[in-house]
N, C-alpha and C. Protein backbone atom coordinates (compact mmCIF):
# COMPACT_ATOMS: atom_id res chain seq x y z
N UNK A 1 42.74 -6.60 4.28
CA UNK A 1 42.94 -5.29 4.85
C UNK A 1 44.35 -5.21 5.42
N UNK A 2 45.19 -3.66 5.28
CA UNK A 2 46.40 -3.91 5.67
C UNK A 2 46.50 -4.26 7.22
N UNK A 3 45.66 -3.48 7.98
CA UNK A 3 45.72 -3.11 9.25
C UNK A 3 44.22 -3.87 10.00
N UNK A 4 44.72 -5.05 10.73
CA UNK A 4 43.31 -5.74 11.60
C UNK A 4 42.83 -4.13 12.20
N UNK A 5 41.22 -4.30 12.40
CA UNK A 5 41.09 -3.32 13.16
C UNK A 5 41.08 -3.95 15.16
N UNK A 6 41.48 -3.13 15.91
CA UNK A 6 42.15 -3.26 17.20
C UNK A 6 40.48 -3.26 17.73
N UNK A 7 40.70 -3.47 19.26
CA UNK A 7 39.63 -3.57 20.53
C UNK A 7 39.57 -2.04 19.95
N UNK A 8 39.78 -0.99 20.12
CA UNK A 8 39.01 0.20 19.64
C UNK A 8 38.45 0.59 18.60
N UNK A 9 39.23 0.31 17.13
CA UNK A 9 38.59 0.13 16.17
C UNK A 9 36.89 -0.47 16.48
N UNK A 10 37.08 -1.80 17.31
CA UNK A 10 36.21 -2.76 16.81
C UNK A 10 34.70 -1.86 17.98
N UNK A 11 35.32 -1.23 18.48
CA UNK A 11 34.33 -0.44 19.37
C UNK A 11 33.83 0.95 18.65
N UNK A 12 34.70 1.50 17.97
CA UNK A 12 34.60 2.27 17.26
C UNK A 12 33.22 2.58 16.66
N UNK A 13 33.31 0.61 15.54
CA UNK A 13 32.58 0.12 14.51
C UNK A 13 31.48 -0.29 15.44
N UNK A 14 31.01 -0.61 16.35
CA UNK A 14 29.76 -0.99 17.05
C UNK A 14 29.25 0.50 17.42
N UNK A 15 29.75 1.53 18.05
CA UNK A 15 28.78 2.41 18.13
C UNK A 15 28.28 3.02 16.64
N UNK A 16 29.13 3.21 15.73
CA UNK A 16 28.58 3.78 14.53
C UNK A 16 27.62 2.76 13.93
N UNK A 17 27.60 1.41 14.10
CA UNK A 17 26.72 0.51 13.57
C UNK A 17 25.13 0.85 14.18
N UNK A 18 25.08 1.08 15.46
CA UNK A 18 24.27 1.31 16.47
C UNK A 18 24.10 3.09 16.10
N UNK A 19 24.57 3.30 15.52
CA UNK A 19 24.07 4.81 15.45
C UNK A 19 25.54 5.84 14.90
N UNK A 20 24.84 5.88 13.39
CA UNK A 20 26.19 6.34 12.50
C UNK A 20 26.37 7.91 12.72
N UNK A 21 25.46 8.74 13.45
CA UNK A 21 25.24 9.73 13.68
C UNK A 21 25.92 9.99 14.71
N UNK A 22 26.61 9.50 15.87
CA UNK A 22 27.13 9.49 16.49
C UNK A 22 28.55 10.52 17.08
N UNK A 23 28.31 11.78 18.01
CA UNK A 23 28.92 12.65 17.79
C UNK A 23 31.01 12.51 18.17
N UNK A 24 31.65 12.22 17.07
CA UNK A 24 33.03 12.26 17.23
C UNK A 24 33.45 12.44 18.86
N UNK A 25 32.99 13.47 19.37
CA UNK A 25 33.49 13.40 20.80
C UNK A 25 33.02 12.47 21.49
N UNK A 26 31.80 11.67 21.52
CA UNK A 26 31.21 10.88 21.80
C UNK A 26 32.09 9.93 22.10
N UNK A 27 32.29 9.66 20.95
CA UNK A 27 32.95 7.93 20.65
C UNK A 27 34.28 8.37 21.65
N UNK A 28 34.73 9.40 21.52
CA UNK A 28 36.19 9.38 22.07
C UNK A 28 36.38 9.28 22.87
N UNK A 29 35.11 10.04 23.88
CA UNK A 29 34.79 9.72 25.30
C UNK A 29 34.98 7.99 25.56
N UNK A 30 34.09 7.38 24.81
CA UNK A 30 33.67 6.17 25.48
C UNK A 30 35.48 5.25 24.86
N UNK A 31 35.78 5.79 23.78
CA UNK A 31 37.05 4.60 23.91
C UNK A 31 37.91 5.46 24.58
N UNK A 32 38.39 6.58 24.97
CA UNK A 32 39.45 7.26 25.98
C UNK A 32 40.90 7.95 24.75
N UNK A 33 40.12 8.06 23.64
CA UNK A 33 40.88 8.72 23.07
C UNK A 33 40.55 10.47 22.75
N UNK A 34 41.64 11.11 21.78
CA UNK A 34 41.06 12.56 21.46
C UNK A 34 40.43 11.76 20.02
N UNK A 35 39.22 13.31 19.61
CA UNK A 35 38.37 13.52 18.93
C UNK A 35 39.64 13.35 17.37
N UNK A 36 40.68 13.74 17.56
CA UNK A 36 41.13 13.93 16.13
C UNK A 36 41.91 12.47 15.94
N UNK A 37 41.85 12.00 17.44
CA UNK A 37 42.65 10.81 16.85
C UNK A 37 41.48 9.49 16.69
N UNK A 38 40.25 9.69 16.87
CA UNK A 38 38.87 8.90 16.67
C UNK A 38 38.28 9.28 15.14
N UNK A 39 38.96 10.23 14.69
CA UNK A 39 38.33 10.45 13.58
C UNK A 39 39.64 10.29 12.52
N UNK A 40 40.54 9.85 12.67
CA UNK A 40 41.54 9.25 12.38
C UNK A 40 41.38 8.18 12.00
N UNK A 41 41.64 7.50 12.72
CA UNK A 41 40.79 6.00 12.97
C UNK A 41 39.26 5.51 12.11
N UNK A 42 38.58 6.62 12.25
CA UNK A 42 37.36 6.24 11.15
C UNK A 42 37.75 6.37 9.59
N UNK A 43 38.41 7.31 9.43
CA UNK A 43 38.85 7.96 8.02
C UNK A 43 39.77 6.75 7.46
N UNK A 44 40.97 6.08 8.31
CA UNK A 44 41.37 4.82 7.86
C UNK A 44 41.01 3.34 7.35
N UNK A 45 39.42 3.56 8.43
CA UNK A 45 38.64 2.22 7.91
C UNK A 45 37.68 2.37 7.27
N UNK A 46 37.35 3.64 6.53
CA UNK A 46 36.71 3.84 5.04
C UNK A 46 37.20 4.07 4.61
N UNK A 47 38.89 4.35 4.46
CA UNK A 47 39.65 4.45 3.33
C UNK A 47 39.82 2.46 2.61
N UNK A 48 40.11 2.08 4.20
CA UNK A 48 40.70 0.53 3.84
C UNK A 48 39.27 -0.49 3.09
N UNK A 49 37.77 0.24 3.29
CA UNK A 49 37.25 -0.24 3.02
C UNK A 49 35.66 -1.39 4.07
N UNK A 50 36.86 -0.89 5.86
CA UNK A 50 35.94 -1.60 6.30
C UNK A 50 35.06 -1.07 6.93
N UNK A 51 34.76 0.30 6.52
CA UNK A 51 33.38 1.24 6.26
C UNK A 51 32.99 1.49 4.94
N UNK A 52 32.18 0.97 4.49
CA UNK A 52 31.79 1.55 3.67
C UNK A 52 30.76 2.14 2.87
N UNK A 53 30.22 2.96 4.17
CA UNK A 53 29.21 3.79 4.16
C UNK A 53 28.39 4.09 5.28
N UNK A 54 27.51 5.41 5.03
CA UNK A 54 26.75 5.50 5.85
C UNK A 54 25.38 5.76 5.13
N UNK A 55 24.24 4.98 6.28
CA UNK A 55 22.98 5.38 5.50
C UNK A 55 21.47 5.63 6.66
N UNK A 56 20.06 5.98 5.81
CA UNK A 56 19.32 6.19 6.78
C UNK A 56 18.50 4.78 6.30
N UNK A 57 17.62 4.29 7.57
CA UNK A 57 17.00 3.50 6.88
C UNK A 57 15.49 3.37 7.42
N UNK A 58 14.57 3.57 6.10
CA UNK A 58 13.56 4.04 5.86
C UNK A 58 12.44 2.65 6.10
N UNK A 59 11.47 3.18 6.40
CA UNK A 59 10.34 2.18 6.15
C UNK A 59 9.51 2.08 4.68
N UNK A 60 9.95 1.56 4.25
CA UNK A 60 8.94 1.97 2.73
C UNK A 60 8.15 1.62 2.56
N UNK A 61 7.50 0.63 3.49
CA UNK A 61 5.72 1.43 3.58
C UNK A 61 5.10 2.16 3.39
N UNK A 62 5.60 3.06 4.16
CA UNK A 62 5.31 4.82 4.49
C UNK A 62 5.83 5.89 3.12
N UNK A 63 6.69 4.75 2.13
CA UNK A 63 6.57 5.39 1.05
C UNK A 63 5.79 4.72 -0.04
N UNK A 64 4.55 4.14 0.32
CA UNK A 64 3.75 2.96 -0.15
C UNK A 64 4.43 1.85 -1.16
N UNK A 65 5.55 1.12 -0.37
CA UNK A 65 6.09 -0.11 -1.16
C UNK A 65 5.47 -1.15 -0.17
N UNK A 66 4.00 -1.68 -0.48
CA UNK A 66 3.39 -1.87 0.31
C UNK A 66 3.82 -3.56 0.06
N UNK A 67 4.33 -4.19 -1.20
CA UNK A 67 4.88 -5.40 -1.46
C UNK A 67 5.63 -6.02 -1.66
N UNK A 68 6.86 -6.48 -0.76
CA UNK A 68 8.14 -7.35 -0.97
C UNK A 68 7.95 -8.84 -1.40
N UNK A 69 8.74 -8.70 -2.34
CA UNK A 69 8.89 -10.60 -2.68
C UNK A 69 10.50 -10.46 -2.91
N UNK A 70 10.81 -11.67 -3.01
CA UNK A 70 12.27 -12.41 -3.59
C UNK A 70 11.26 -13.58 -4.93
N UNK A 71 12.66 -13.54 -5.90
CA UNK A 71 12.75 -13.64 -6.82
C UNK A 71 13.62 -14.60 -7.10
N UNK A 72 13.36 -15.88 -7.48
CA UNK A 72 14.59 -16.44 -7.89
C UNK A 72 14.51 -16.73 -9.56
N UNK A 73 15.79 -16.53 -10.27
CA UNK A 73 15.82 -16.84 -11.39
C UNK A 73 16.49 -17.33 -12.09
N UNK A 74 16.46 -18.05 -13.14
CA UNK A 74 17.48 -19.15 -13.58
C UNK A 74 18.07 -18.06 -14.70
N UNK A 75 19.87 -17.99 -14.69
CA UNK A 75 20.18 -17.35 -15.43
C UNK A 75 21.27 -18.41 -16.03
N UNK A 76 21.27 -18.17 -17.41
CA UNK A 76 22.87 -18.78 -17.42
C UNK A 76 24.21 -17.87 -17.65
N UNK A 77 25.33 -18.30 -17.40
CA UNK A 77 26.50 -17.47 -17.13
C UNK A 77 26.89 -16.45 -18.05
N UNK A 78 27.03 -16.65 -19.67
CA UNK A 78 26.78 -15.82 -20.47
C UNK A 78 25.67 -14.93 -20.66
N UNK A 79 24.82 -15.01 -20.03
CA UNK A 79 23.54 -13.50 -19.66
C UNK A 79 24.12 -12.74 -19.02
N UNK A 80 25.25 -13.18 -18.04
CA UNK A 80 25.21 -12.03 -16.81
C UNK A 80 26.05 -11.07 -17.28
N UNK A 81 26.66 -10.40 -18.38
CA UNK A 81 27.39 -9.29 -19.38
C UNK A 81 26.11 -8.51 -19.34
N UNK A 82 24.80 -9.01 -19.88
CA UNK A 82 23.29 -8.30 -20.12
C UNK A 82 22.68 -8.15 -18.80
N UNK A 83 22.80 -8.94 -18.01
CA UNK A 83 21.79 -9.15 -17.15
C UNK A 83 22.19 -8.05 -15.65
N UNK A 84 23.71 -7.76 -15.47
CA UNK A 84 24.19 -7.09 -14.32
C UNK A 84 23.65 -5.68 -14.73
N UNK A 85 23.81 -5.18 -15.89
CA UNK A 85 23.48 -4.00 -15.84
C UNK A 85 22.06 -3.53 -15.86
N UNK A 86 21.30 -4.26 -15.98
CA UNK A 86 19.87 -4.55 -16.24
C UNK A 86 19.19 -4.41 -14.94
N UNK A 87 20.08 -5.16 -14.01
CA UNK A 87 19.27 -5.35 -12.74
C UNK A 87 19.72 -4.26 -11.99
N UNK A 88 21.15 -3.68 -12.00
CA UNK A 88 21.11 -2.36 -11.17
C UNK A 88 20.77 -1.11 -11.62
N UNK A 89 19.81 -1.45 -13.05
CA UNK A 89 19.50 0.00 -13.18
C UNK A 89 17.24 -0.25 -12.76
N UNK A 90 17.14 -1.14 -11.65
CA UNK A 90 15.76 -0.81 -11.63
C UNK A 90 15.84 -0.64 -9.99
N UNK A 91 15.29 0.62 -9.90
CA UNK A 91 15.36 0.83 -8.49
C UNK A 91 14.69 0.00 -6.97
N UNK A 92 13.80 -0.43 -7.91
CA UNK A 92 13.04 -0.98 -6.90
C UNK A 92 13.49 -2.49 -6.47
N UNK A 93 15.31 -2.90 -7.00
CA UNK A 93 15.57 -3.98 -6.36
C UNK A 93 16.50 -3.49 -5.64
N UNK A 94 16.04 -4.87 -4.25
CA UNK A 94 16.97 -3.31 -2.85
C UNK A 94 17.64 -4.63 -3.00
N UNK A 95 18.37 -6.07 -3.46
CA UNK A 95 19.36 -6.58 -3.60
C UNK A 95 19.32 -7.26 -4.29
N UNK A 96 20.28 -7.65 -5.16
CA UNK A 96 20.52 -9.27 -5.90
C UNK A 96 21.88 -9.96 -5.89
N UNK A 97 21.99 -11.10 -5.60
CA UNK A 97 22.82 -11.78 -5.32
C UNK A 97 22.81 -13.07 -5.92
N UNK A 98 23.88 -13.61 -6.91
CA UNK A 98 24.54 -14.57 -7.07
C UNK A 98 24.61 -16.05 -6.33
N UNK A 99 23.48 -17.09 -6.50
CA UNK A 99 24.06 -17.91 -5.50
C UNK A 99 23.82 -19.56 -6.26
N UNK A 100 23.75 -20.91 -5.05
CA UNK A 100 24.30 -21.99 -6.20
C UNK A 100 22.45 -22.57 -5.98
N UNK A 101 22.55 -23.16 -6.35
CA UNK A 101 21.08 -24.73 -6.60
C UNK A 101 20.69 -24.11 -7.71
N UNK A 102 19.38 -24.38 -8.54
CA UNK A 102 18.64 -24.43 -9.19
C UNK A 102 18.46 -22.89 -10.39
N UNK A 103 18.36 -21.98 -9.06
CA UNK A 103 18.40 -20.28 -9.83
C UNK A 103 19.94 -20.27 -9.40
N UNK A 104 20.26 -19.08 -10.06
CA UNK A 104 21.63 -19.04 -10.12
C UNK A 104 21.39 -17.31 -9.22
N UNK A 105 20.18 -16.37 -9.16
CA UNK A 105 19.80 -15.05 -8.96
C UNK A 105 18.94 -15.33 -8.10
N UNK A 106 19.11 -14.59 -6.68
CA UNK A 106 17.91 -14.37 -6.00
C UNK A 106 17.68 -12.70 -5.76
N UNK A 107 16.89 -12.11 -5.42
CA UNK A 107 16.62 -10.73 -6.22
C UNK A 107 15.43 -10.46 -4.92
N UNK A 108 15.77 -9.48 -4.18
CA UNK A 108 14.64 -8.89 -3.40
C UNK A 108 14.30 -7.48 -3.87
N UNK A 109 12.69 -7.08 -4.26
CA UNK A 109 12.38 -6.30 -4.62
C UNK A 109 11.22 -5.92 -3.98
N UNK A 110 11.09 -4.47 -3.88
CA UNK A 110 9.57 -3.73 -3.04
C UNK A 110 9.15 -3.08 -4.47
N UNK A 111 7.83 -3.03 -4.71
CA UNK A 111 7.27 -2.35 -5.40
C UNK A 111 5.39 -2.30 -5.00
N UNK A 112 4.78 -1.14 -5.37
CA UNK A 112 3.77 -0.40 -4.49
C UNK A 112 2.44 -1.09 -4.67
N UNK A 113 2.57 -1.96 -6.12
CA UNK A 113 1.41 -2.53 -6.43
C UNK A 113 1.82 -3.91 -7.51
N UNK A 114 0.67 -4.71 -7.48
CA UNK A 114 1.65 -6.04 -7.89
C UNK A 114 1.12 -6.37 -9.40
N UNK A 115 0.75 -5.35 -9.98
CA UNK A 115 0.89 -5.13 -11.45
C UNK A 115 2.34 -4.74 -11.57
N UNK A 116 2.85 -3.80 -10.79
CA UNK A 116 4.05 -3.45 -10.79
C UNK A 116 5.32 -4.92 -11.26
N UNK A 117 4.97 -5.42 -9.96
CA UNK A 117 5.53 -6.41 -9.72
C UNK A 117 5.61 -7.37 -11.36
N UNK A 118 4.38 -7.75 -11.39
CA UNK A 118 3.85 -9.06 -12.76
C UNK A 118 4.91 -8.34 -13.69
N UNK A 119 4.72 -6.61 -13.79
CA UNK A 119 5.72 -6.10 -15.03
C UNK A 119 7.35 -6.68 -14.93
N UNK A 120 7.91 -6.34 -13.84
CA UNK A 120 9.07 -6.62 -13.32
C UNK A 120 9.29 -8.16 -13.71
N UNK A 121 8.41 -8.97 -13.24
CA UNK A 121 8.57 -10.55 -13.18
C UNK A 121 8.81 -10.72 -15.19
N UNK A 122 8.15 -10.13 -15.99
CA UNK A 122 7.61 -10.52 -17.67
C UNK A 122 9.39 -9.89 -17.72
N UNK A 123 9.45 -8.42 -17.77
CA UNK A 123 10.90 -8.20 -18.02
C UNK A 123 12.08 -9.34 -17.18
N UNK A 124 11.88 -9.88 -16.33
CA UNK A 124 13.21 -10.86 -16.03
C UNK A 124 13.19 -11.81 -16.76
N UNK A 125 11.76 -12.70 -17.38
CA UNK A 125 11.50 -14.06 -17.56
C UNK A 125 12.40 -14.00 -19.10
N UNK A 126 12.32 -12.14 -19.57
CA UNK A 126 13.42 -12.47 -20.81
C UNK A 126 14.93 -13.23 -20.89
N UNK A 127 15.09 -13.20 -19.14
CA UNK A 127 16.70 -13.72 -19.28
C UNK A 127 16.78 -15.17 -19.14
N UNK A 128 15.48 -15.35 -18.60
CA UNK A 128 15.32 -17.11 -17.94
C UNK A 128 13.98 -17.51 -16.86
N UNK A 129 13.74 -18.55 -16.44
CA UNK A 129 12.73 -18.90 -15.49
C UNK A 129 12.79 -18.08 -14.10
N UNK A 130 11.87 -17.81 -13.87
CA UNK A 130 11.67 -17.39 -12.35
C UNK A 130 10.62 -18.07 -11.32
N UNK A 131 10.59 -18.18 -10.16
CA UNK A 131 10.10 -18.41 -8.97
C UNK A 131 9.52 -17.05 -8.43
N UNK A 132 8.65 -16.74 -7.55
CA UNK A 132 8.47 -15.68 -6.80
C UNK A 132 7.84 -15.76 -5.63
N UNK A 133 8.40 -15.56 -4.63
CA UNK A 133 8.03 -15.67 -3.39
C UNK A 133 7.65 -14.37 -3.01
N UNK A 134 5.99 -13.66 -2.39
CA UNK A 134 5.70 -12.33 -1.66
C UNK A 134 5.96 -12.76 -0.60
N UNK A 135 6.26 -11.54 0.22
CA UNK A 135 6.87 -11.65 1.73
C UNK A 135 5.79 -10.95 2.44
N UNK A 136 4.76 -11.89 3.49
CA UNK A 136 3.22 -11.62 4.50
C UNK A 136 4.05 -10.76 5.81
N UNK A 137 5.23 -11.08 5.91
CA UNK A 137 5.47 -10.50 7.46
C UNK A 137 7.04 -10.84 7.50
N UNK A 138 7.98 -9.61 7.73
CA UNK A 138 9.12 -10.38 8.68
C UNK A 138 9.55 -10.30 9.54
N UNK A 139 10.76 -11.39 10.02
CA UNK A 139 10.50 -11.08 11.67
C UNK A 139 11.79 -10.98 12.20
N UNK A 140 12.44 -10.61 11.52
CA UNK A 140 13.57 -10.25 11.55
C UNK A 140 13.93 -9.34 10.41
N UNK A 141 14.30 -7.88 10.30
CA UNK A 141 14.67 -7.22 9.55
C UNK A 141 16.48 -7.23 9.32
N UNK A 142 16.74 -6.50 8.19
CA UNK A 142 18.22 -6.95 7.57
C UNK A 142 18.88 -6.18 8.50
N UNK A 143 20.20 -6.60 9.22
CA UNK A 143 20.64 -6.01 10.65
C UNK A 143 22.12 -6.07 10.16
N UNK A 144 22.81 -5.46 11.02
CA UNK A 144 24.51 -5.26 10.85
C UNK A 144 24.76 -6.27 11.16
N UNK A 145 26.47 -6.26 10.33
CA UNK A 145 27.12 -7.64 11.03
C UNK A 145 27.27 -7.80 12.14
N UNK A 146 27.52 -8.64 12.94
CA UNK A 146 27.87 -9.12 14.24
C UNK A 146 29.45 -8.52 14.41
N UNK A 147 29.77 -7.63 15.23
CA UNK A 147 31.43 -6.82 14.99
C UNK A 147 31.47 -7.51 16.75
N UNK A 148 32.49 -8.22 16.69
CA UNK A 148 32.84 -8.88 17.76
C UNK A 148 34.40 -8.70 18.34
């Protein structure tokens, strides 16, 4: 990034983390700047990239994704030309990520019923082996970075 973000920036980025809804005068109040120069400041660090985005976040339960598992799967390196576009076009994986030991893919997915699921699992096993772990409870949900 060209520009570290400063003690305000970095205050900036904690209230919008804590609540992206957060009204421009708000923030300006609490760091002691004006509204146009706080929204200045935001517009620079989603230009630079170190926003990049805003979102709501849902329980999908309540939209009956009543079953999370992770997925690990053995891919090899020449699949992943086939395999990247494959995996971001099924909605119901809320991530996949690249990593090292054994699977080369670990893959978290919600889906409402676990026929669903078995389908999902038969379409991956075309690229390679899989593992599947369902998820009973968690206890810690996926949280912002630590902006220090």
């Amino acid at each position: 990034m060209e520009n570290q973000p400063d003690a305000i920036d970095m205050k900036i980025l904690r209230m919008l983390q804590d609540n992206a809804r957060t009204p421009i005068r708000e923030i300006a109040k609490e760091v002691f700047l004006s509204s146009p120069a706080v929204s200045n400041r935001i517009e620079k660090m989603e230009k630079s990239g170190l926003i990049r985005g805003y979102h709501a976040s849902i329980d999908p339960v309540l939209f009956g994704y009543n079953i999370k598992a992770f997925i690990n799967l053995e891919l090899e390196p020449y699949q992943k030309k086939e395999f990247y576009p494959f995996i971001r076009s099924v909605p119901n994986v809320i991530e996949c990520n690249c990593v090292t030991g054994q699977y080369s893919m670990l893959i978290e997915v919600v889906f409402q019923i676990t026929q669903e699921l078995d389908h999902f699992i038969n379409e991956l096993q075309h690229f390679g082996k899989t593992q599947t772990q369902i998820v009973f409870s968690t206890s810690v949900e996926h949280r912002d970075v630590p902006v220090t």
